[in-house]
Structures are given as structure tokens and as C-alpha cells.
N, C-alpha and C. Protein backbone atom coordinates (compact mmCIF):
# COMPACT_ATOMS: atom_id res chain seq x y z
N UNK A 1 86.83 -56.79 12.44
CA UNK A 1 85.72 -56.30 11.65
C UNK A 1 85.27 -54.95 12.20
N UNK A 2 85.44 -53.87 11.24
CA UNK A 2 84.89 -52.66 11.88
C UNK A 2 82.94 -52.31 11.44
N UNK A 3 82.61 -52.20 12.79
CA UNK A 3 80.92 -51.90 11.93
C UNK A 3 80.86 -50.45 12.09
N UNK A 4 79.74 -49.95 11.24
CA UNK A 4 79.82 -48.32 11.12
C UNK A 4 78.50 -48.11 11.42
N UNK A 5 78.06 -47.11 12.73
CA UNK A 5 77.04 -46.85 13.46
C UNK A 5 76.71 -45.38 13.28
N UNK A 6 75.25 -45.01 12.82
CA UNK A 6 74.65 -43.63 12.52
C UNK A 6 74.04 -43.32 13.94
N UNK A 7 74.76 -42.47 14.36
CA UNK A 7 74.44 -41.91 16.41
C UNK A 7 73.53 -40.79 16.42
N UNK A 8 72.06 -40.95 16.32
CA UNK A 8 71.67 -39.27 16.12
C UNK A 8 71.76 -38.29 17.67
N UNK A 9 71.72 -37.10 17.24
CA UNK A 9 72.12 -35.99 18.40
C UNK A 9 71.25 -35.27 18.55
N UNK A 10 70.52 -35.07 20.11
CA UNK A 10 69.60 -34.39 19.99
C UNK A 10 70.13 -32.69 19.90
N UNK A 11 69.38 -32.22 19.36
CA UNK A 11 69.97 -30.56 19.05
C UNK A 11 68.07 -30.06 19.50
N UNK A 12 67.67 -29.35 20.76
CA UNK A 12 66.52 -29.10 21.22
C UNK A 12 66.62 -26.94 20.50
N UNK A 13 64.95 -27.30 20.70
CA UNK A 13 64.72 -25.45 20.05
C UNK A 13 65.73 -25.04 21.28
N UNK A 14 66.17 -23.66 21.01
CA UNK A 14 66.70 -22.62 21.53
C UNK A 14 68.63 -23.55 21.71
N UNK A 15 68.80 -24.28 21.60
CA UNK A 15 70.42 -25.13 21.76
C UNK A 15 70.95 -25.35 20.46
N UNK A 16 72.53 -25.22 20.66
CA UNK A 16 73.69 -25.24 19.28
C UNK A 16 74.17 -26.85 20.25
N UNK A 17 74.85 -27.47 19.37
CA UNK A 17 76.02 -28.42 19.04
C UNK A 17 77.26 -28.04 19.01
N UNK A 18 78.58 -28.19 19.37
CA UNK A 18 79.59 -28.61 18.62
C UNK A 18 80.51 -29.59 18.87
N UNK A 19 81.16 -30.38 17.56
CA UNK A 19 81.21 -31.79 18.56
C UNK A 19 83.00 -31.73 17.72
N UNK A 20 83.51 -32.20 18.62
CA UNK A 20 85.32 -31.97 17.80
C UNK A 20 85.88 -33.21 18.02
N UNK A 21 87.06 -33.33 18.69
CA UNK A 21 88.45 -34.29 18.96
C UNK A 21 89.53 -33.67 19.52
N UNK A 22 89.79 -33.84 20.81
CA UNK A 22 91.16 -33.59 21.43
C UNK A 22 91.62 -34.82 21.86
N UNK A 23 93.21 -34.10 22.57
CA UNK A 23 93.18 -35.35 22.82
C UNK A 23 94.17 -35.56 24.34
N UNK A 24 93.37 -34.67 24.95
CA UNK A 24 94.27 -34.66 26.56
C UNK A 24 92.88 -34.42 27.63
N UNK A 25 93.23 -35.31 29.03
CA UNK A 25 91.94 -35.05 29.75
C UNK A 25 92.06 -33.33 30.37
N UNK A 26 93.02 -32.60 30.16
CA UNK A 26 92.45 -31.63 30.26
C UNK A 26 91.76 -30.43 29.58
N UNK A 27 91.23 -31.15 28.79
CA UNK A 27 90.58 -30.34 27.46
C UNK A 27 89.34 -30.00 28.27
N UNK A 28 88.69 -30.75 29.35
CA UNK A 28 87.38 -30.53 29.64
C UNK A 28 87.75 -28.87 30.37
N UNK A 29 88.86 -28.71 31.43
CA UNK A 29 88.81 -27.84 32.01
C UNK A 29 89.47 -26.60 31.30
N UNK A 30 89.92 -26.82 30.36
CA UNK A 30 90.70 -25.59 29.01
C UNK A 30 89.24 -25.31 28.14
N UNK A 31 88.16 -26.07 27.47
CA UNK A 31 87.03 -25.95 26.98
C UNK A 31 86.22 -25.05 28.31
N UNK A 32 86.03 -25.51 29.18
CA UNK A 32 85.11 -24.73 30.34
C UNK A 32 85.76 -23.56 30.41
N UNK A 33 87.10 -23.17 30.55
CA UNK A 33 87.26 -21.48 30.75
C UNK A 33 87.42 -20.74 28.91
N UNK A 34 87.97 -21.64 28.14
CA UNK A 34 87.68 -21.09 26.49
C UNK A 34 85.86 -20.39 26.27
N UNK A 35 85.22 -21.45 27.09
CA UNK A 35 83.69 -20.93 26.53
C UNK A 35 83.22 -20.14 27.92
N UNK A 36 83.66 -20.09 29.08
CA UNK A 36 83.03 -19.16 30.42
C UNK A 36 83.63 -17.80 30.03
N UNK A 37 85.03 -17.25 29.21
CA UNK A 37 85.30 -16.14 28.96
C UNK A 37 85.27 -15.51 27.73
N UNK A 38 84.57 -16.04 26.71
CA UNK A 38 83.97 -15.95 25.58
C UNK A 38 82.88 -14.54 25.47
N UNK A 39 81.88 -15.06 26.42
CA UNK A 39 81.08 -13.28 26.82
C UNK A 39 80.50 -13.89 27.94
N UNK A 40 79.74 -12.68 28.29
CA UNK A 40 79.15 -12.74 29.59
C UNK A 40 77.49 -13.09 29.31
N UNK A 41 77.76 -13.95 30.34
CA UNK A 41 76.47 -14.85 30.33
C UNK A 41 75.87 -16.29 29.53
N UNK A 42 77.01 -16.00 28.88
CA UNK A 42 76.98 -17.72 28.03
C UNK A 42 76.50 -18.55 28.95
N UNK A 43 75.63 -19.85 28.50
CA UNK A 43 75.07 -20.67 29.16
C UNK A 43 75.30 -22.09 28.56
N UNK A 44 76.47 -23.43 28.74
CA UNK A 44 76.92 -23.87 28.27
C UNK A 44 77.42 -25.27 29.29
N UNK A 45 77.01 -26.45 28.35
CA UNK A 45 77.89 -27.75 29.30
C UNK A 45 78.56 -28.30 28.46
N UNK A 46 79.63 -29.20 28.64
CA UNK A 46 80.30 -30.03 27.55
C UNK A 46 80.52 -31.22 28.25
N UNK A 47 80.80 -32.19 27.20
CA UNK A 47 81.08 -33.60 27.91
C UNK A 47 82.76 -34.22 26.89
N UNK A 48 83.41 -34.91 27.29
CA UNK A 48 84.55 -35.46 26.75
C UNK A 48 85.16 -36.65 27.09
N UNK A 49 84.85 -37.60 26.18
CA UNK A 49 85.05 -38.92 26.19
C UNK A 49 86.73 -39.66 26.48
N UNK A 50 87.21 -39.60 27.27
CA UNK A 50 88.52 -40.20 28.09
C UNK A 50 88.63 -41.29 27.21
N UNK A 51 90.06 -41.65 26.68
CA UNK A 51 89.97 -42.70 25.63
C UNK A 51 91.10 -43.78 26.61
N UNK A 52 91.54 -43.72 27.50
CA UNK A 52 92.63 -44.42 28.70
C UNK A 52 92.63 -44.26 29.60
N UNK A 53 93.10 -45.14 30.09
CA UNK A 53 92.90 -44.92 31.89
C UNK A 53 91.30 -45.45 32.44
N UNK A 54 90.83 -44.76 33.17
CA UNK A 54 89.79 -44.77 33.40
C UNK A 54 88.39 -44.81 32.66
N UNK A 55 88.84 -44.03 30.88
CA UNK A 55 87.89 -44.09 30.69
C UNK A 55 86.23 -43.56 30.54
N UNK A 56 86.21 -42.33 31.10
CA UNK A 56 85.13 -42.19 31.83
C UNK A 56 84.95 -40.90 30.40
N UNK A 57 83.16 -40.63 30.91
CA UNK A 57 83.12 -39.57 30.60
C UNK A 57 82.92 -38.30 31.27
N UNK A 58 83.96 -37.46 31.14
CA UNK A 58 84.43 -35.79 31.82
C UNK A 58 83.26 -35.22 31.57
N UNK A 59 82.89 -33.98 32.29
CA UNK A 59 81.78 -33.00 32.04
C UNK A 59 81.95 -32.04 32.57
N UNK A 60 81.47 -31.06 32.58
CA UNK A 60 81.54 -29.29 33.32
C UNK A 60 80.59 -28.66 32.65
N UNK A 61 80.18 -27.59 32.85
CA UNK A 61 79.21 -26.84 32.81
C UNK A 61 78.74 -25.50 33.43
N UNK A 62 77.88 -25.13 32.93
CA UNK A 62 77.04 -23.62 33.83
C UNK A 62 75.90 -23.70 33.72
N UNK A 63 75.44 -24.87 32.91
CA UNK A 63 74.09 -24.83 32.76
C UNK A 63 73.56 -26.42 33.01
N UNK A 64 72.75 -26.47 33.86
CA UNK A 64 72.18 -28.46 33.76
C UNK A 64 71.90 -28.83 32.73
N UNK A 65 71.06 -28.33 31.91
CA UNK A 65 70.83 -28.56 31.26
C UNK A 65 71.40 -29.41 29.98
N UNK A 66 72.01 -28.49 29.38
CA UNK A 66 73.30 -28.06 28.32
C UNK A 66 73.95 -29.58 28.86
N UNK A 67 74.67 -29.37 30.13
CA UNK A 67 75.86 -30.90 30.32
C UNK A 67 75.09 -31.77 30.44
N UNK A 68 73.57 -32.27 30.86
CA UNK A 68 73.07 -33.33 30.55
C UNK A 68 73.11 -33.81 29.47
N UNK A 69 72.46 -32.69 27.88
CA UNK A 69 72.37 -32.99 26.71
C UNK A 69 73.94 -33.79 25.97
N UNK A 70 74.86 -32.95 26.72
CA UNK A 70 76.16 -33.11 25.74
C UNK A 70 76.94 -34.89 26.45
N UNK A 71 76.79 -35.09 28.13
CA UNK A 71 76.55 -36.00 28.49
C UNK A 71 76.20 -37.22 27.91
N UNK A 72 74.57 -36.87 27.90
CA UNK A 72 74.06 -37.94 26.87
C UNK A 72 74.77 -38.64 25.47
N UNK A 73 74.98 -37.13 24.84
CA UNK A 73 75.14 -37.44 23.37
C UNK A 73 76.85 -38.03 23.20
N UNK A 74 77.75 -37.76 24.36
CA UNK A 74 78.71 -38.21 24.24
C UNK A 74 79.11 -39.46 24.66
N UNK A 75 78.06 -40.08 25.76
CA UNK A 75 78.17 -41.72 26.25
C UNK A 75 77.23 -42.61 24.80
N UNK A 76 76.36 -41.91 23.97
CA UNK A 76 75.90 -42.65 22.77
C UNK A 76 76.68 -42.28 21.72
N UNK A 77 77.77 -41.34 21.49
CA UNK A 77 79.15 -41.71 20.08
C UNK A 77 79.37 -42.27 20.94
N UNK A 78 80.52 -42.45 22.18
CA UNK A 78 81.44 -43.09 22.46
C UNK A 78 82.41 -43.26 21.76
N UNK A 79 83.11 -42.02 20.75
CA UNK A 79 84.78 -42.57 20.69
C UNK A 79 85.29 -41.39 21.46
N UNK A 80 86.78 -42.00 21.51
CA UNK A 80 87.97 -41.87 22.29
C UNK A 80 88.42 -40.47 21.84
N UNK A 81 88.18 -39.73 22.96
CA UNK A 81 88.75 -38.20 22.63
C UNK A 81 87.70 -37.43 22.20
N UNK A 82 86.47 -37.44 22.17
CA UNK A 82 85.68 -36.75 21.29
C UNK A 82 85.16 -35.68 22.94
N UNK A 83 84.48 -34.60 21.87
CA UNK A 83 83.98 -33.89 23.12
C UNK A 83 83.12 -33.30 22.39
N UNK A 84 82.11 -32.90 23.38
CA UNK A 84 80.68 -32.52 22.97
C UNK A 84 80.00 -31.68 23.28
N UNK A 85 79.45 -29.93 22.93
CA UNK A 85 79.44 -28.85 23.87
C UNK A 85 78.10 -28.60 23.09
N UNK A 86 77.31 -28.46 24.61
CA UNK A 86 75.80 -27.51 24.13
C UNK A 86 75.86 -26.21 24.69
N UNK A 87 75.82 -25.48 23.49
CA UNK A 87 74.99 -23.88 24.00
C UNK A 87 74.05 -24.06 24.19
N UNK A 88 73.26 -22.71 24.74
CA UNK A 88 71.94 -22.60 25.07
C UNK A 88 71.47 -20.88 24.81
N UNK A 89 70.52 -20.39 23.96
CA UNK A 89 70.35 -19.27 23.88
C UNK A 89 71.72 -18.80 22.55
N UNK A 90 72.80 -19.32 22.53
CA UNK A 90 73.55 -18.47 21.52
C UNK A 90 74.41 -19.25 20.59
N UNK A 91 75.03 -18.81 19.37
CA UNK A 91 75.08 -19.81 18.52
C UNK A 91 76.90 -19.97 18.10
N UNK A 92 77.39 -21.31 18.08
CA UNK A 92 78.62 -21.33 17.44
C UNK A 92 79.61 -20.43 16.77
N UNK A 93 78.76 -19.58 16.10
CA UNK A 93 79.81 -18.76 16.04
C UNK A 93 80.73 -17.59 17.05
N UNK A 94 79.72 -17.84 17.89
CA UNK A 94 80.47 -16.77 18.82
C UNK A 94 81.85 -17.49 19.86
N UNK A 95 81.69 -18.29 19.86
CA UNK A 95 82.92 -19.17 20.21
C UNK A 95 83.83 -20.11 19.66
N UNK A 96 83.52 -20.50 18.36
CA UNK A 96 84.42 -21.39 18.06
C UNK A 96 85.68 -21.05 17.60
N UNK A 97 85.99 -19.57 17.35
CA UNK A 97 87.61 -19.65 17.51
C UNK A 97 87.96 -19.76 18.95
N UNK A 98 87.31 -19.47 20.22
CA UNK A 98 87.64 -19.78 21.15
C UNK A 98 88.18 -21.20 21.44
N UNK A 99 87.21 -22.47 20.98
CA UNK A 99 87.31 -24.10 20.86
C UNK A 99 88.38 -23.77 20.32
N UNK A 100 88.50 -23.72 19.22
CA UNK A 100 89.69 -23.94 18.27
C UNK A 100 91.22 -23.55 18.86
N UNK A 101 91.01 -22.70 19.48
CA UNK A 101 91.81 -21.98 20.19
C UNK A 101 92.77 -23.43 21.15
N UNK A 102 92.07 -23.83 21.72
CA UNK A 102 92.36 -24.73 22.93
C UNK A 102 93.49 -25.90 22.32
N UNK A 103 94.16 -25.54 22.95
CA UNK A 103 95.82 -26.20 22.50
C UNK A 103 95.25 -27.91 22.35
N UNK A 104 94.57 -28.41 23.12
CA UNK A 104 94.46 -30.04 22.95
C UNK A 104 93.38 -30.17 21.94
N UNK A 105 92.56 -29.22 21.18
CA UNK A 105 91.58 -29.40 20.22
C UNK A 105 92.70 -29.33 19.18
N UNK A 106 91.97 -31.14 18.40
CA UNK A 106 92.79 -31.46 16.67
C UNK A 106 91.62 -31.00 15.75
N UNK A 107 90.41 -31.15 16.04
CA UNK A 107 89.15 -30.67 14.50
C UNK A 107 88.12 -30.42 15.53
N UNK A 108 87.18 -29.90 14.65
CA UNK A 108 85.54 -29.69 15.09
C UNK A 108 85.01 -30.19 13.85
N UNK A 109 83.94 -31.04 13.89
CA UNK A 109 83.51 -32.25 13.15
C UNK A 109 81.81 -31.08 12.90
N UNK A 110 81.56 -30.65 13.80
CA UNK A 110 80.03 -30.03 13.47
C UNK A 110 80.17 -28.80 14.40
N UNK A 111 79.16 -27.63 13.77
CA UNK A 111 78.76 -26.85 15.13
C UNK A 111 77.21 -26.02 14.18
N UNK A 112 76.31 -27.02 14.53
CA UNK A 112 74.94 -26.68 14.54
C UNK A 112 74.18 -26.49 15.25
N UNK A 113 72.74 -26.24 14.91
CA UNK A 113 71.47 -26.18 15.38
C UNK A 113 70.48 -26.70 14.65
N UNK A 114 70.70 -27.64 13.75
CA UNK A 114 69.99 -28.61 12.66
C UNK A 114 70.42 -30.23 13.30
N UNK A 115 69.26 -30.79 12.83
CA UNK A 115 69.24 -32.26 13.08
C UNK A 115 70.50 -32.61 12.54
N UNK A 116 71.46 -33.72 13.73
CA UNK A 116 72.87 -33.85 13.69
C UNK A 116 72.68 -35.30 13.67
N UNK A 117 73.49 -36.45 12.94
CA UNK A 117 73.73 -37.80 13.29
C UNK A 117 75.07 -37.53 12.86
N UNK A 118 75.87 -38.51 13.93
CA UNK A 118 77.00 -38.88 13.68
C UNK A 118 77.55 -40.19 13.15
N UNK A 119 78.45 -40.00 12.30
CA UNK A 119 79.18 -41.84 11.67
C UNK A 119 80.26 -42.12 12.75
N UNK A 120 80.07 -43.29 13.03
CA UNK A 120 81.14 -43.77 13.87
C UNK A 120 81.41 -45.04 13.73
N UNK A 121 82.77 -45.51 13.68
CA UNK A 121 83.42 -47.05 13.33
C UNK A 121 83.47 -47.06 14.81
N UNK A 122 82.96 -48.68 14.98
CA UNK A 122 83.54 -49.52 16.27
C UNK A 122 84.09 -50.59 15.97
N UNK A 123 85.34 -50.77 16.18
CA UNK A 123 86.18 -52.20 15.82
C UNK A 123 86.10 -52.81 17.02
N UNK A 124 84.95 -52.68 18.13
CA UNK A 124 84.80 -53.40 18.90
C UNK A 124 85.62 -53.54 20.10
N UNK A 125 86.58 -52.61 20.07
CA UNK A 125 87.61 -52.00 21.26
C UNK A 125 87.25 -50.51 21.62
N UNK A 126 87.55 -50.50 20.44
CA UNK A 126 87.18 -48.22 20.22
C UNK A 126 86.07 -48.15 19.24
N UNK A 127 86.39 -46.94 19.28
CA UNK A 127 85.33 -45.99 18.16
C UNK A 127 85.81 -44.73 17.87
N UNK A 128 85.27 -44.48 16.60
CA UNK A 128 85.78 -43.17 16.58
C UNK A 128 84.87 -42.77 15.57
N UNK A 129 84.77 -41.04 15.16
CA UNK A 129 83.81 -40.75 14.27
C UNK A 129 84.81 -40.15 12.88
N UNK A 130 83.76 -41.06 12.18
CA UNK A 130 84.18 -40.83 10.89
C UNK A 130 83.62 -39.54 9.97
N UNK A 131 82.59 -39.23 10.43
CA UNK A 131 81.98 -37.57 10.10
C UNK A 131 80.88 -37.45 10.55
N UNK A 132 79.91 -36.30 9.88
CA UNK A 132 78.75 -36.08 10.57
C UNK A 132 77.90 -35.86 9.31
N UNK A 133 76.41 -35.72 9.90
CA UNK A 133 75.33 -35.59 8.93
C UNK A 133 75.01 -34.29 9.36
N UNK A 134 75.01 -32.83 8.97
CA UNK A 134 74.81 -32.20 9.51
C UNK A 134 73.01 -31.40 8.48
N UNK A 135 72.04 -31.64 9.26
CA UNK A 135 70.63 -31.29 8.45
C UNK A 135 69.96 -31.73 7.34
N UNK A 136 69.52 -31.26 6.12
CA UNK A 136 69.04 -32.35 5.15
C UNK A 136 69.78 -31.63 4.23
N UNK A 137 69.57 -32.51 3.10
CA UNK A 137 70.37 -31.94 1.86
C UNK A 137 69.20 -30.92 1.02
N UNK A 138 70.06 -29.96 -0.01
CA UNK A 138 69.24 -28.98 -0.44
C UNK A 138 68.38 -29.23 -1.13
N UNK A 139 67.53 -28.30 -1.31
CA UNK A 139 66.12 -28.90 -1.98
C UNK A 139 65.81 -27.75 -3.01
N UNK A 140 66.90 -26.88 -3.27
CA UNK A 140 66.97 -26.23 -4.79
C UNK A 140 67.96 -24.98 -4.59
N UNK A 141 67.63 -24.29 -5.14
CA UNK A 141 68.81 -23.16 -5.22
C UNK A 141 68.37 -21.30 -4.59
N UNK A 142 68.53 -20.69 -4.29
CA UNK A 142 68.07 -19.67 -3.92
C UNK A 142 67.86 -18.90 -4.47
N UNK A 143 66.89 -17.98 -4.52
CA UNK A 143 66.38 -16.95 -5.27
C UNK A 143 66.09 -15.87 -5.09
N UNK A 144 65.93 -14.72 -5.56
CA UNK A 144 65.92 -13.41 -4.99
C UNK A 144 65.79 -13.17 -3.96
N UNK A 145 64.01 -13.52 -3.54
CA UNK A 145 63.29 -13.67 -2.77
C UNK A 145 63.90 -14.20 -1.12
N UNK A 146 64.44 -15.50 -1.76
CA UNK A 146 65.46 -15.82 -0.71
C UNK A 146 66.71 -15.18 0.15
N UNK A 147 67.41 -14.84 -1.18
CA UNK A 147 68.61 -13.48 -0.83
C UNK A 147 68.02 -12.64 0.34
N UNK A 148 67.08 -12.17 -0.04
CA UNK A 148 66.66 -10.86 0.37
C UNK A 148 66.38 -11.44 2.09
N UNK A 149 65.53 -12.54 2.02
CA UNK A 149 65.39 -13.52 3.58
C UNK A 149 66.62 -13.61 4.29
N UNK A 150 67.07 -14.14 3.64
CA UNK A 150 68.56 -13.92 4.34
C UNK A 150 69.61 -13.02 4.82
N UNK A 151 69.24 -12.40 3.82
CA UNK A 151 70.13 -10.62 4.46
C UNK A 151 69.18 -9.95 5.69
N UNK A 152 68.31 -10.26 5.46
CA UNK A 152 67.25 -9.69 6.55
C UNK A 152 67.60 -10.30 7.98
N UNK A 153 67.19 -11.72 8.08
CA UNK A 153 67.32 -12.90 9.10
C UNK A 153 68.81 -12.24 9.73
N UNK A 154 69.76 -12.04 8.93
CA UNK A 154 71.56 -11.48 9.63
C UNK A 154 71.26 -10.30 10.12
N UNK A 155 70.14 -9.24 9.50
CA UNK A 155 70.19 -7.69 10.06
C UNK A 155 69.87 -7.79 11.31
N UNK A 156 68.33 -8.68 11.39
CA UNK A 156 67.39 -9.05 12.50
C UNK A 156 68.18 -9.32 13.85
N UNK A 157 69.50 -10.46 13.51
CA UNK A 157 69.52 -11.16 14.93
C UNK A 157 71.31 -10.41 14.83
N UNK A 158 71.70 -9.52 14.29
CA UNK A 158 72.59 -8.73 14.69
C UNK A 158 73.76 -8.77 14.18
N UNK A 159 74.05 -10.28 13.41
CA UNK A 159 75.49 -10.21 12.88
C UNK A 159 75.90 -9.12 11.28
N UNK A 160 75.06 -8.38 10.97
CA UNK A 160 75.42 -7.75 9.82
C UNK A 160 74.56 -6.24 9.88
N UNK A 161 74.79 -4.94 9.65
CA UNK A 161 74.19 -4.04 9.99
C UNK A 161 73.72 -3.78 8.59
């Protein structure tokens, strides 16, 4: 009997998410130099759930913080292979072709800064995630007014001149 469990993730002001699937224990130490040479000064922990052997959950980091959060959030999914990386101060996009990059990464399931729950089947041996909830659903359509917010918000924090 598989049951299907909604895992919420804390995502705190100023911290990103991104949560994927590899599937070798050395993804923790290929993820730690993918995101330490990304830019300078990144501030970042990840955690990665060992699906054999031992079992355990892997972690690394530069920041306490950050690997506590991703820590946490990766001993409450609990499936096999998953891994779990908090920024701090900067946002997913600046690294995730880096993640992606990393020969033992198969998907990235989320990479936010909005309220995150995850779906996950446990057949009571394993687990694994079946997708994510990533923020709320829309609440209408955008409008000029909006446009214009938005082109602004990209000028403001630098990605569009």
C-alpha cells in the first residue's frame, strides 16, 4: 500500500530552495564545489538523502544556517536520492545551470522562494517525491499596471537593464 504525504518546506525571508534527485553519494561533494564556484561569496548548505548502505543524511555547506534548513527539510521528505540546497541572500537562478550541470543530478523538482510542500509516496520501505506545490495558485491575470511592476522589480534587482 503506497500512502501519499504533503511535506511542507520551510523557505525563511532572505533564503531560495532547490530540491532535485541524483543519484550517487557523491553528489553532496560535486553540488558543494558546483555552488562554492558559481560566484564569490555565495552563502549556501545542502543536504542529500543516501538511499543504501548506510543511509544517512549527507550535508556540506558555507553557511550554518542554510545546511541546518536543508538538513531539516531533507530528514522530513525522506526519499532516496533527493537533495536539498538553501541559498541565502541570492536566488536560483544564478546557479542552477551549475546543479544541473552535476553529472549525478537526474531533475530539479523546485527552485523557489515561495511557500514549498512536497508530495511524496511511502510504500513503507522508501519514498520518493512525486512533485511539488510550489506557492499559491493565481488569483487573476496581469495588467498593465502589473507589466510595468514587473519590468521595474527586474531593472531594480539587476537582471534586465
Amino acid at each position: 500500500m503506497i500512502r501519499e504525504e504533503l511535506v511542507p518546506v520551510e523557505v525563511p525571508q532572505g533564503f531560495n530552495v532547490i530540491i532535485g534527485q541524483a543519484h550517487f553519494i557523491k553528489t553532496v561533494e560535486d553540488l558543494y564545489e558546483a555552488l562554492a564556484t558559481s560566484f564569490p561569496g555565495i552563502k549556501f548548505g545542502l543536504a542529500f538523502c543516501e538511499s543504501s548502505g548506510k543511509a544517512l543524511v549527507r550535508h556540506d555547506g558555507n553557511d550554518e544556517e542554510s545546511v541546518r534548513l536543508a538538513v531539516d527539510a531533507a530528514l522530513r521528505i525522506g526519499a532516496g536520492h533527493s537533495f536539498v540546497i538553501y541559498l541565502r541572500g541570492s536566488y536560483p537562478i544564478n546557479v542552477l545551470d551549475r546543479v544541473r550541470e552535476v553529472r549525478e543530478v537526474a531533475c530539479v523538482y523546485a527552485a523557489t522562494g515561495n511557500p514549498l510542500k512536497v508530495v511524496v509516496a511511502d510504500d513503507g520501505e522508501g519514498r520518493g517525491i512525486l512533485g511539488v506545490i510550489d506557492g499559491v495558485r493565481p488569483r487573476g491575470v496581469e495588467g498593465d499596471a502589473d507589466k510595468e511592476e514587473r519590468h521595474r522589480l527586474l531593472r531594480e534587482i539587476g537582471y534586465k537593464r
